[in-house]
C-alpha atoms as a PDB file:
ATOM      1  CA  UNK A   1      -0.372 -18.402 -30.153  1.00  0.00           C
ATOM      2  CA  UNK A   2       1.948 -16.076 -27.972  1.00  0.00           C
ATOM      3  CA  UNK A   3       5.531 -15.646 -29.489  1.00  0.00           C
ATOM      4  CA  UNK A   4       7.958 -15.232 -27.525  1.00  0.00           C
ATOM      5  CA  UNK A   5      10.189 -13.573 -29.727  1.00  0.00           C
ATOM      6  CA  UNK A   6       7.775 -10.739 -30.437  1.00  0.00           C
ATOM      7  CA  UNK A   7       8.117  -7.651 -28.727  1.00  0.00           C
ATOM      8  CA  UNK A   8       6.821  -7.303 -24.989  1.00  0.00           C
ATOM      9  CA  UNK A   9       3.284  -6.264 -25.952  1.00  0.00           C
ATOM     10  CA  UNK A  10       2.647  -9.008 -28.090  1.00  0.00           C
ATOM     11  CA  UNK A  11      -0.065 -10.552 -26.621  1.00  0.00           C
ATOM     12  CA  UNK A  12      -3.609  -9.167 -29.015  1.00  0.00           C
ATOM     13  CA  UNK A  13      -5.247 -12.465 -30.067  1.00  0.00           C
ATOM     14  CA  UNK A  14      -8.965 -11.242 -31.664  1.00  0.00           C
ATOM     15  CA  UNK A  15     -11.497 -13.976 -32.401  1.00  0.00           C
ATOM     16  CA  UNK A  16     -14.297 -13.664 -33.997  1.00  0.00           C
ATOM     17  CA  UNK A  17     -17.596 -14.406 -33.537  1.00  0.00           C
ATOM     18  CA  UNK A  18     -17.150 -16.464 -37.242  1.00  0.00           C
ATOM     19  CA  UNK A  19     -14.162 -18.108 -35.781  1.00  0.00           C
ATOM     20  CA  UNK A  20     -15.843 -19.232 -32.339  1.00  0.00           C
ATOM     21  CA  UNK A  21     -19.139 -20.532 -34.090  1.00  0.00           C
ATOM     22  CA  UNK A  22     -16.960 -22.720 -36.002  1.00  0.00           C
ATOM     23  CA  UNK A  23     -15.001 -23.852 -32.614  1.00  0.00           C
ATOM     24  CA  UNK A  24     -12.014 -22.033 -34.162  1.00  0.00           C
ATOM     25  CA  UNK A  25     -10.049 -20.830 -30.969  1.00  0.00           C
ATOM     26  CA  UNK A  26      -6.446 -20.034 -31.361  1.00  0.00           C
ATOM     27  CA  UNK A  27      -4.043 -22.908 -29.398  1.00  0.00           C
ATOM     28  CA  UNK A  28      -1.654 -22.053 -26.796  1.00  0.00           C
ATOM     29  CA  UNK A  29       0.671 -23.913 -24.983  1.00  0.00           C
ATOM     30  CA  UNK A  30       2.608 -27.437 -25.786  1.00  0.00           C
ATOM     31  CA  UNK A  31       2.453 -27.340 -29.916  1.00  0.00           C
ATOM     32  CA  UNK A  32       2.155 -30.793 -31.885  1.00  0.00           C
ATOM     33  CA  UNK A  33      -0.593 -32.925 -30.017  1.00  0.00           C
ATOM     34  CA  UNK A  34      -3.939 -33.398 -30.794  1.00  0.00           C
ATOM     35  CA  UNK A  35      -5.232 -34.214 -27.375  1.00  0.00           C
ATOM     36  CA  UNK A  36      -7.845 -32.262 -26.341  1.00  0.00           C
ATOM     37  CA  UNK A  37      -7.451 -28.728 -24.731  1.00  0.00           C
ATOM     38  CA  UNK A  38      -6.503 -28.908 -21.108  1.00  0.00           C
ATOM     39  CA  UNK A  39      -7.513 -25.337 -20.521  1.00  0.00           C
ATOM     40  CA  UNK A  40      -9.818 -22.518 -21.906  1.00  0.00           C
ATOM     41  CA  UNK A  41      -9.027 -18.859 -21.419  1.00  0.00           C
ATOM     42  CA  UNK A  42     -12.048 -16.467 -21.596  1.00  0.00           C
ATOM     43  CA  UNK A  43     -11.864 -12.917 -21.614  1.00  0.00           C
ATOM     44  CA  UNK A  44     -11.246  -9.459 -22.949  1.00  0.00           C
ATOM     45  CA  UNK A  45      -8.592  -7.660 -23.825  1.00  0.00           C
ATOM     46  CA  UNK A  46      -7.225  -8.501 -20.214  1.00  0.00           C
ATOM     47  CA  UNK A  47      -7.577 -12.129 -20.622  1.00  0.00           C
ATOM     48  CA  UNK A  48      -5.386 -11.444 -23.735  1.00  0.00           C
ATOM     49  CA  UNK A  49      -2.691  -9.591 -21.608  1.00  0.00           C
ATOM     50  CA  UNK A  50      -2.040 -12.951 -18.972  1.00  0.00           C
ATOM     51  CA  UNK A  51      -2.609 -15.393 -22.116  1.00  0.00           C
ATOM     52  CA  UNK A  52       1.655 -15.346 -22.219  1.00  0.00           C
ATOM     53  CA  UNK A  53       2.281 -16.685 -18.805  1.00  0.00           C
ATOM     54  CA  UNK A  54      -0.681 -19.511 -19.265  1.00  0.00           C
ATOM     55  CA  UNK A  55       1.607 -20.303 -22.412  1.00  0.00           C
ATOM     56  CA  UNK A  56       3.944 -20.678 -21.161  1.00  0.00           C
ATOM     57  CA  UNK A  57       2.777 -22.947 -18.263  1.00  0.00           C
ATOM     58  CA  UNK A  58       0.735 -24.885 -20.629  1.00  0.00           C
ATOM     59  CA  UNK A  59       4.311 -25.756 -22.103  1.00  0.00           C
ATOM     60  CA  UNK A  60       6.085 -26.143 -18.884  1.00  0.00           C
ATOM     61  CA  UNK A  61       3.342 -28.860 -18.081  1.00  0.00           C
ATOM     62  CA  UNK A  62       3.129 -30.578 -21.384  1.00  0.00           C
ATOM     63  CA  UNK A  63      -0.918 -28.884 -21.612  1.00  0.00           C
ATOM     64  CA  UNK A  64      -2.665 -27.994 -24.301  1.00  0.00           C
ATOM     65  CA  UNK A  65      -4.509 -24.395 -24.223  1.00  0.00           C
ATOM     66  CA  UNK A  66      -7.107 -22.419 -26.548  1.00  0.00           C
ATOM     67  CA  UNK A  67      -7.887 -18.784 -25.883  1.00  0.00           C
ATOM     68  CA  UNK A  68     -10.962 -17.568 -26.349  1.00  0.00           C
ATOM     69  CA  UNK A  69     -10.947 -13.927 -26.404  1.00  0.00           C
ATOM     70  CA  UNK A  70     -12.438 -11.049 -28.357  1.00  0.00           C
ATOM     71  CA  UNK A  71     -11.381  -6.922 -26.810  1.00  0.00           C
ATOM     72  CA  UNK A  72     -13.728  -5.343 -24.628  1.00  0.00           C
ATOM     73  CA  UNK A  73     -16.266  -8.412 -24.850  1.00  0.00           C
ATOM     74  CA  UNK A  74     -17.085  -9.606 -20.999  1.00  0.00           C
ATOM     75  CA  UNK A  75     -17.244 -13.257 -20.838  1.00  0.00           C
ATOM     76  CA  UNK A  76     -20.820 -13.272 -19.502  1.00  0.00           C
ATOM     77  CA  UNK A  77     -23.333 -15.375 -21.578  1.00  0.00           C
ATOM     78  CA  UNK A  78     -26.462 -13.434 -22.759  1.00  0.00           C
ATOM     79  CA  UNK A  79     -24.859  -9.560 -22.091  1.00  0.00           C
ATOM     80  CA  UNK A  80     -23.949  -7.518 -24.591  1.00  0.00           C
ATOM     81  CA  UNK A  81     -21.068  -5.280 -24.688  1.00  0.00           C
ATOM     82  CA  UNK A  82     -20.702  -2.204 -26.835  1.00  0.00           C
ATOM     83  CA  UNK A  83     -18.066   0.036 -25.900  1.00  0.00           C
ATOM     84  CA  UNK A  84     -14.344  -0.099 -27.658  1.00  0.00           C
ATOM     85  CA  UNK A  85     -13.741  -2.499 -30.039  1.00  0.00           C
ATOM     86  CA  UNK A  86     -16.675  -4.615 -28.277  1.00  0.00           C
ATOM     87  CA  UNK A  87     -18.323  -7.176 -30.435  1.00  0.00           C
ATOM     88  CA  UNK A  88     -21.871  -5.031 -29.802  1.00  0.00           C
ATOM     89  CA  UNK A  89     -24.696  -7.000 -31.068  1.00  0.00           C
ATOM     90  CA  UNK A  90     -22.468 -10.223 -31.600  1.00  0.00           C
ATOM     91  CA  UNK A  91     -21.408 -10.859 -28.329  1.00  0.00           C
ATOM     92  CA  UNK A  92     -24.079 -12.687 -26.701  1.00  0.00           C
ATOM     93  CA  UNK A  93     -24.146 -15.369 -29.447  1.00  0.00           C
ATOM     94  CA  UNK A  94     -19.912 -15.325 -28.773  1.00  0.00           C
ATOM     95  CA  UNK A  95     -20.449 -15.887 -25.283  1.00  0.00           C
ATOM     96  CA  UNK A  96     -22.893 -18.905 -26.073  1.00  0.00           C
ATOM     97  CA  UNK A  97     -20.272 -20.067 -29.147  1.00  0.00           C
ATOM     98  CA  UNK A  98     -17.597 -20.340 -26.222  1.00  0.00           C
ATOM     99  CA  UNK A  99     -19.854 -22.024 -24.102  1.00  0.00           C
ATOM    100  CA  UNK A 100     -20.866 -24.957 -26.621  1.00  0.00           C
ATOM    101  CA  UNK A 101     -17.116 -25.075 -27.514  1.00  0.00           C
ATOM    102  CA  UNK A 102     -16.787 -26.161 -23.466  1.00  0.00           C
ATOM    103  CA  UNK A 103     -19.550 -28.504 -23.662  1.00  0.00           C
ATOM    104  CA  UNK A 104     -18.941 -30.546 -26.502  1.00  0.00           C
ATOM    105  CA  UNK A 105     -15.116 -30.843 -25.880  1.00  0.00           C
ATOM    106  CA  UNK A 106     -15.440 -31.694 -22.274  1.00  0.00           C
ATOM    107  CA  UNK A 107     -12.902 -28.689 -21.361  1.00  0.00           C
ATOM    108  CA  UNK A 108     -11.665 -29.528 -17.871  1.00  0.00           C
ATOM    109  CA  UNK A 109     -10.781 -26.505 -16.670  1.00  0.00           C
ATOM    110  CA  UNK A 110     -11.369 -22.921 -17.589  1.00  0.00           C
ATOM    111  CA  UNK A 111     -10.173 -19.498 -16.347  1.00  0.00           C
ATOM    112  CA  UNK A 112     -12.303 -16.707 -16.804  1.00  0.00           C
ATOM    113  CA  UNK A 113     -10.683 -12.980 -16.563  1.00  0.00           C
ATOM    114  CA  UNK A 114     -11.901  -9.430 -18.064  1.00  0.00           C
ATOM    115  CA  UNK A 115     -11.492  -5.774 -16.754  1.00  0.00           C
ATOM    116  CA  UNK A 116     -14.223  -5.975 -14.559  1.00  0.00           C
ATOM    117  CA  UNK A 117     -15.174  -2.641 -13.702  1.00  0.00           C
ATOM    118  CA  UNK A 118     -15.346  -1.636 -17.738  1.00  0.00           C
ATOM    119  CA  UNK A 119     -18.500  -2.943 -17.613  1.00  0.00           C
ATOM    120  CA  UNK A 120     -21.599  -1.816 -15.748  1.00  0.00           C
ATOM    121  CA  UNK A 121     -22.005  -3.188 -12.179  1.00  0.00           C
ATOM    122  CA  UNK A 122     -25.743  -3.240 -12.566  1.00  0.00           C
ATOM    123  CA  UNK A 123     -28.067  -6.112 -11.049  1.00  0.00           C
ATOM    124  CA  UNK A 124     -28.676  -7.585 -14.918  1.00  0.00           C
ATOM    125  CA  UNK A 125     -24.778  -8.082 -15.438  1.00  0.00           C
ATOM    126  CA  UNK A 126     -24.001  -9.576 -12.397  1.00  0.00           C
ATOM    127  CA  UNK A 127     -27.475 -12.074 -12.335  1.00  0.00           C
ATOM    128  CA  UNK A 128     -25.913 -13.139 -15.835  1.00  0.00           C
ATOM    129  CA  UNK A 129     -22.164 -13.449 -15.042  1.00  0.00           C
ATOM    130  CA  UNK A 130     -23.604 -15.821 -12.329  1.00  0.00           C
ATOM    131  CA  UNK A 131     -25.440 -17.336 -14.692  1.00  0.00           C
ATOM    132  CA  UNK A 132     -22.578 -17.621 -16.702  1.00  0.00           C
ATOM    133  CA  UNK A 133     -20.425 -19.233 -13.619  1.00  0.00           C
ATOM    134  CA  UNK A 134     -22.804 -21.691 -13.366  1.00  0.00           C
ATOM    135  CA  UNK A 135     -23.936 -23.278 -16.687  1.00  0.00           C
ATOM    136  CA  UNK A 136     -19.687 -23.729 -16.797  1.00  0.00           C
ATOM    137  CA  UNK A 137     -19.725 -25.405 -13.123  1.00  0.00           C
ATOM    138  CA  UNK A 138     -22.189 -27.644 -14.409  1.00  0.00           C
ATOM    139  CA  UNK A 139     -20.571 -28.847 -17.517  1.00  0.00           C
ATOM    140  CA  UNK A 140     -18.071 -30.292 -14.502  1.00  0.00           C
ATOM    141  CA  UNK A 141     -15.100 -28.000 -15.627  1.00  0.00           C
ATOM    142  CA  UNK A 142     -13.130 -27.015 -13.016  1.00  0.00           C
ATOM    143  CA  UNK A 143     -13.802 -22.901 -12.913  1.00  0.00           C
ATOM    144  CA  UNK A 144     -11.293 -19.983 -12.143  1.00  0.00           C
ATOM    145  CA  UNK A 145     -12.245 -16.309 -12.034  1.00  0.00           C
ATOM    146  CA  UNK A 146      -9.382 -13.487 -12.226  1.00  0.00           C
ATOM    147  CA  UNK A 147     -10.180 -10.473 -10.435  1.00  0.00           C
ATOM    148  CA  UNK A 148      -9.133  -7.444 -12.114  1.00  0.00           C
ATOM    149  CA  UNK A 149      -5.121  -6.661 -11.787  1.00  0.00           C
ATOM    150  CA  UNK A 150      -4.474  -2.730 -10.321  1.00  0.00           C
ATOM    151  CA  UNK A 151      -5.751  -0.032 -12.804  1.00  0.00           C
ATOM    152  CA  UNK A 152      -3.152   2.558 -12.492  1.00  0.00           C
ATOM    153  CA  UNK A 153      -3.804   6.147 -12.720  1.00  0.00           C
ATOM    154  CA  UNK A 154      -4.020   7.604 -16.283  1.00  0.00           C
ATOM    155  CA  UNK A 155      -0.912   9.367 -16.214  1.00  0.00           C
ATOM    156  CA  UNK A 156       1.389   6.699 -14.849  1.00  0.00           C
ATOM    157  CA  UNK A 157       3.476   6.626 -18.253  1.00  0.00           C
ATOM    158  CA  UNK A 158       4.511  10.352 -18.003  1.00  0.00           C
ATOM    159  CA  UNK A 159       5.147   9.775 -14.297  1.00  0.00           C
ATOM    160  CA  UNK A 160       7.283   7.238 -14.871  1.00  0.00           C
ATOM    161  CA  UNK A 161       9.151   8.532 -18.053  1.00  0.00           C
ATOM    162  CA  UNK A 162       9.538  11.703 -15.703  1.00  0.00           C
ATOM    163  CA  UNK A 163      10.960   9.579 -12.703  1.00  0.00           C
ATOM    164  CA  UNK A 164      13.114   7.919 -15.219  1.00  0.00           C
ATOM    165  CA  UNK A 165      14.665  11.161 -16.674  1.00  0.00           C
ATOM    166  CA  UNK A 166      15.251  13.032 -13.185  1.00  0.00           C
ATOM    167  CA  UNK A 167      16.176  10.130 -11.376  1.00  0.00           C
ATOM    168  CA  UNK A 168      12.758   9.474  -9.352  1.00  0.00           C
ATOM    169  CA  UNK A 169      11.867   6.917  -6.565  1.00  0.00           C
ATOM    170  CA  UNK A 170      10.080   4.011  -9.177  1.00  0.00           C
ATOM    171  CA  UNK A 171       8.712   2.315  -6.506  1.00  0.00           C
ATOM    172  CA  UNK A 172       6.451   5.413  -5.478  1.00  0.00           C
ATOM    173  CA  UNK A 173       4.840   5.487  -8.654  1.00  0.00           C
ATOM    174  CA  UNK A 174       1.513   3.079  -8.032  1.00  0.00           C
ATOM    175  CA  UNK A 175      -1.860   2.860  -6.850  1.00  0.00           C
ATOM    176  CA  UNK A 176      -2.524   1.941  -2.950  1.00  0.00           C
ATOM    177  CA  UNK A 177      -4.637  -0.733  -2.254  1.00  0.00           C
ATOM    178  CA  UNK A 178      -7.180   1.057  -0.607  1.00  0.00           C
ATOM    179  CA  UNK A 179      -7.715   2.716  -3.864  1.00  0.00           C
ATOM    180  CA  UNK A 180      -7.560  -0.543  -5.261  1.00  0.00           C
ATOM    181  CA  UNK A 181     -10.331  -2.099  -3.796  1.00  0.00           C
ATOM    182  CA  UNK A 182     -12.642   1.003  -3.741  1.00  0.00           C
ATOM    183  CA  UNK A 183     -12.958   1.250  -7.336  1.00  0.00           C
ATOM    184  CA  UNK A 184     -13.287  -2.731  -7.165  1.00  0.00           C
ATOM    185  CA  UNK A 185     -15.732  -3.031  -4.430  1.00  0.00           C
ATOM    186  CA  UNK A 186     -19.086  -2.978  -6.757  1.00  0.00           C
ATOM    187  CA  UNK A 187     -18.566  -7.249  -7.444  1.00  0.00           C
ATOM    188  CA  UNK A 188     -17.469  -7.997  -4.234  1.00  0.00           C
ATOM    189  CA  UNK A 189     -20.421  -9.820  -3.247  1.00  0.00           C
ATOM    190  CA  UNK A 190     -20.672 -10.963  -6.388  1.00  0.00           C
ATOM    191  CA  UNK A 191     -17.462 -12.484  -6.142  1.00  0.00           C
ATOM    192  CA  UNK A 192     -18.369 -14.052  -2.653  1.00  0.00           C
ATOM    193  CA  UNK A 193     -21.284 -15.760  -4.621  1.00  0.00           C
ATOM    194  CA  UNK A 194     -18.944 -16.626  -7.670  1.00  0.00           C
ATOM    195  CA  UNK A 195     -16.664 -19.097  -4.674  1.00  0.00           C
ATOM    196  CA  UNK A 196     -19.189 -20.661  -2.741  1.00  0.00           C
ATOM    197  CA  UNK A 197     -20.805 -21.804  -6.477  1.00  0.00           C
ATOM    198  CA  UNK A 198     -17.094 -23.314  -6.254  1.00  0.00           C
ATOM    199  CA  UNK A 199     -15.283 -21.480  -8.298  1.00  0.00           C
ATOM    200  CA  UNK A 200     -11.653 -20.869  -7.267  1.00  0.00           C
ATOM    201  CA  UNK A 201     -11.722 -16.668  -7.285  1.00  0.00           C
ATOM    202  CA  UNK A 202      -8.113 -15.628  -8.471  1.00  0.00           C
ATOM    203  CA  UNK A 203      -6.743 -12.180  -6.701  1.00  0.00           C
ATOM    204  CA  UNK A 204      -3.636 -10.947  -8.493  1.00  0.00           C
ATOM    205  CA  UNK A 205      -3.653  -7.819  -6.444  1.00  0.00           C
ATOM    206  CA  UNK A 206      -0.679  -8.780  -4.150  1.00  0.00           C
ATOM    207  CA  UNK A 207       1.499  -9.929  -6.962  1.00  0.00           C
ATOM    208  CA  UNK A 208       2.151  -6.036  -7.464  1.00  0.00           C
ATOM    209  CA  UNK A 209       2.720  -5.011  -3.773  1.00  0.00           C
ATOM    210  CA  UNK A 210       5.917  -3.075  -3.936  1.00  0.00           C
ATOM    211  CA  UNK A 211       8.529  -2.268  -1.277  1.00  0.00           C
ATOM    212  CA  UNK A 212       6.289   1.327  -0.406  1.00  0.00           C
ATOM    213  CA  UNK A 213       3.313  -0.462  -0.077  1.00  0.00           C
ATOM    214  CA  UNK A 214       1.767   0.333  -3.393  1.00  0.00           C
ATOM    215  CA  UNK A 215       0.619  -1.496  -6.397  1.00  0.00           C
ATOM    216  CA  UNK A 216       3.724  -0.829  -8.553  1.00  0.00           C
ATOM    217  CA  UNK A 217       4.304  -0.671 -12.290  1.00  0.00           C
ATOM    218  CA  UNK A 218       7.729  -1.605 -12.065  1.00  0.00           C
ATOM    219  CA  UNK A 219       9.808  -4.583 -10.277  1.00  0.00           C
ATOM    220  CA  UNK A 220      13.500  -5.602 -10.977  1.00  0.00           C
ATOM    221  CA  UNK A 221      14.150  -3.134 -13.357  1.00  0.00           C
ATOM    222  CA  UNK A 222      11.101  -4.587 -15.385  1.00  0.00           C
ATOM    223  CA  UNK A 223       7.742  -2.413 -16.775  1.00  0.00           C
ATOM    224  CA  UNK A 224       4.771  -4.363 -15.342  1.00  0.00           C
ATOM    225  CA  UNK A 225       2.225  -2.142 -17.353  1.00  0.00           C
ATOM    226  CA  UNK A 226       2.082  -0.924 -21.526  1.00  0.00           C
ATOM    227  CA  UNK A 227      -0.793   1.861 -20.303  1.00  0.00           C
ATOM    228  CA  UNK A 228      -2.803   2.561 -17.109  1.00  0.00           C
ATOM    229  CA  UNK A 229      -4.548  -1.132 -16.651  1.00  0.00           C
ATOM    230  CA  UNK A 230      -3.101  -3.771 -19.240  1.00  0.00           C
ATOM    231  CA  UNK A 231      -0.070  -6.363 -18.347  1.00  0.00           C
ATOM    232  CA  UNK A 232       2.925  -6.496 -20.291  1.00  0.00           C
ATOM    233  CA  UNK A 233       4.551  -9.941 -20.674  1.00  0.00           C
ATOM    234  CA  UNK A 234       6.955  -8.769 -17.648  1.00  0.00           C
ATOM    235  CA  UNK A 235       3.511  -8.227 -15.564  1.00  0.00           C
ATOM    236  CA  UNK A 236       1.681 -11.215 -16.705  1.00  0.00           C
ATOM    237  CA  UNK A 237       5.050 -12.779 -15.328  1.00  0.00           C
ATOM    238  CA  UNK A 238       4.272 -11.925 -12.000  1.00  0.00           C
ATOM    239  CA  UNK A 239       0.938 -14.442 -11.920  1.00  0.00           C
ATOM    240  CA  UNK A 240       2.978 -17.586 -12.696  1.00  0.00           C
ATOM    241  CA  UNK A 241       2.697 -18.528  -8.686  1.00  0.00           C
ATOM    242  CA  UNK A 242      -1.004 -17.705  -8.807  1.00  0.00           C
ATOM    243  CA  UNK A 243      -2.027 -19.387 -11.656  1.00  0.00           C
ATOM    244  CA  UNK A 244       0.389 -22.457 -10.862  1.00  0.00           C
ATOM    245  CA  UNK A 245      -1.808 -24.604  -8.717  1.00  0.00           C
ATOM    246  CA  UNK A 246      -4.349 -24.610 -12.036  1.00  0.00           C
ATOM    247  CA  UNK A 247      -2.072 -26.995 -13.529  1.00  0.00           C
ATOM    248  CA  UNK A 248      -0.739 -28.741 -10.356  1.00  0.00           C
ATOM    249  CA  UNK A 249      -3.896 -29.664  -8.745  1.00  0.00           C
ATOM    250  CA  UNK A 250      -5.959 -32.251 -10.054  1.00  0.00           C
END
């Protein structure tokens, strides 16, 4: 469960593939009930990063959450991821694991989020993230997909420690959106398919646009970004209004 009274990068919840066989997934949100999850968050390391804010809606709403979420895994049922700290071999049967867990505890809704473009755009991984998309739509949860948040470039820390020191313009430090959605555009049709399955399709692209016109890494004196593409709890902040109607609608 996210703290928050940890530091601002607190936000690494690992399961394992022990954990999710046994329907083990770590609980977020409104604390002493044993009603049954409201929500399921499914991801990578990215799903980890917005996991605070859906905390801390799942409170604000009196909702129960579970995360589960294992780094560099995609949440795509039958693929199997082994770069980073992937689950390799494992993942597939994780994938499945998470899907059962859905299933047999009649999860109503679930939001589905990962760094996208980690993972090889080929014809095989988006045929089973479909797949994926669909075996959840048809367990009659109600289905969200987060496209990925702006990768910024690899030296954004030093630019912005150096901005810092010399006193630099912040708010030109930040990718532009049409960089944005080049190195995004591989699972854009994919996407398309993904919302007329009826999935809602979640773009937190705009939540970043800054006063220049750029996908920023900071707003209100606040870092949005602990490296080049993952959220801090300040930037996971930023979703609240996107990932509001989740909870609202019914």
């Amino acid at each position: 469960m996210y703290d928050s009274s940890r530091n601002d990068f607190a936000f690494r919840v690992e399961v394992s593939l022990e954990q999710a066989l046994a329907g083990k997934f770590p609980p977020i949100g409104s604390p002493g009930t044993n009603q049954c999850p409201n929500l399921l968050i499914w991801g990578d390391s990215h799903a980890m990063a917005v996991s605070p804010v859906l905390d801390e809606l799942c409170r604000q709403f009196t909702w129960r959450g579970i995360e589960a979420t294992h780094s560099s895994t995609a949440p795509v049922l039958k693929f199997q991821s082994n770069e980073g700290d992937a689950l390799g071999e494992s993942s597939p049967a994780f994938s499945q694991a998470v899907l059962d867990y859905i299933s047999r505890n009649h999860i109503q809704r679930v939001l589905i989020a990962a760094n996208w473009k980690y993972y090889p755009p080929s014809e095989e991984f988006k045929s089973d993230l479909l797949a994926t998309i669909r075996a959840v739509v048809n367990l009659r949860a109600k289905v969200y997909v987060l496209k990925d948040v702006p990768n910024q470039a690899p030296d954004v820390a030093a630019r912005t420690a150096f901005a810092v020191l010399h006193g630099g313009e912040l708010d030109e430090i930040g990718v532009t959106p049409a960089k944005h959605r080049e190195a995004n555009r591989e699972l854009d049709q994919t996407f398309d398919k993904i919302s007329r399955m009826g999935a809602v399709v979640l773009d937190p692209a705009d939540c970043f646009l800054n006063s220049k016109g750029l996908y920023g890494v900071v707003k209100n004196g606040e870092v949005l970004y602990w490296d080049d593409n993952h959220l801090t709890v300040k930037g996971a902040r930023l979703l609240a209004p996107l990932f509001r109607p989740i909870f609202e609608n019914k």
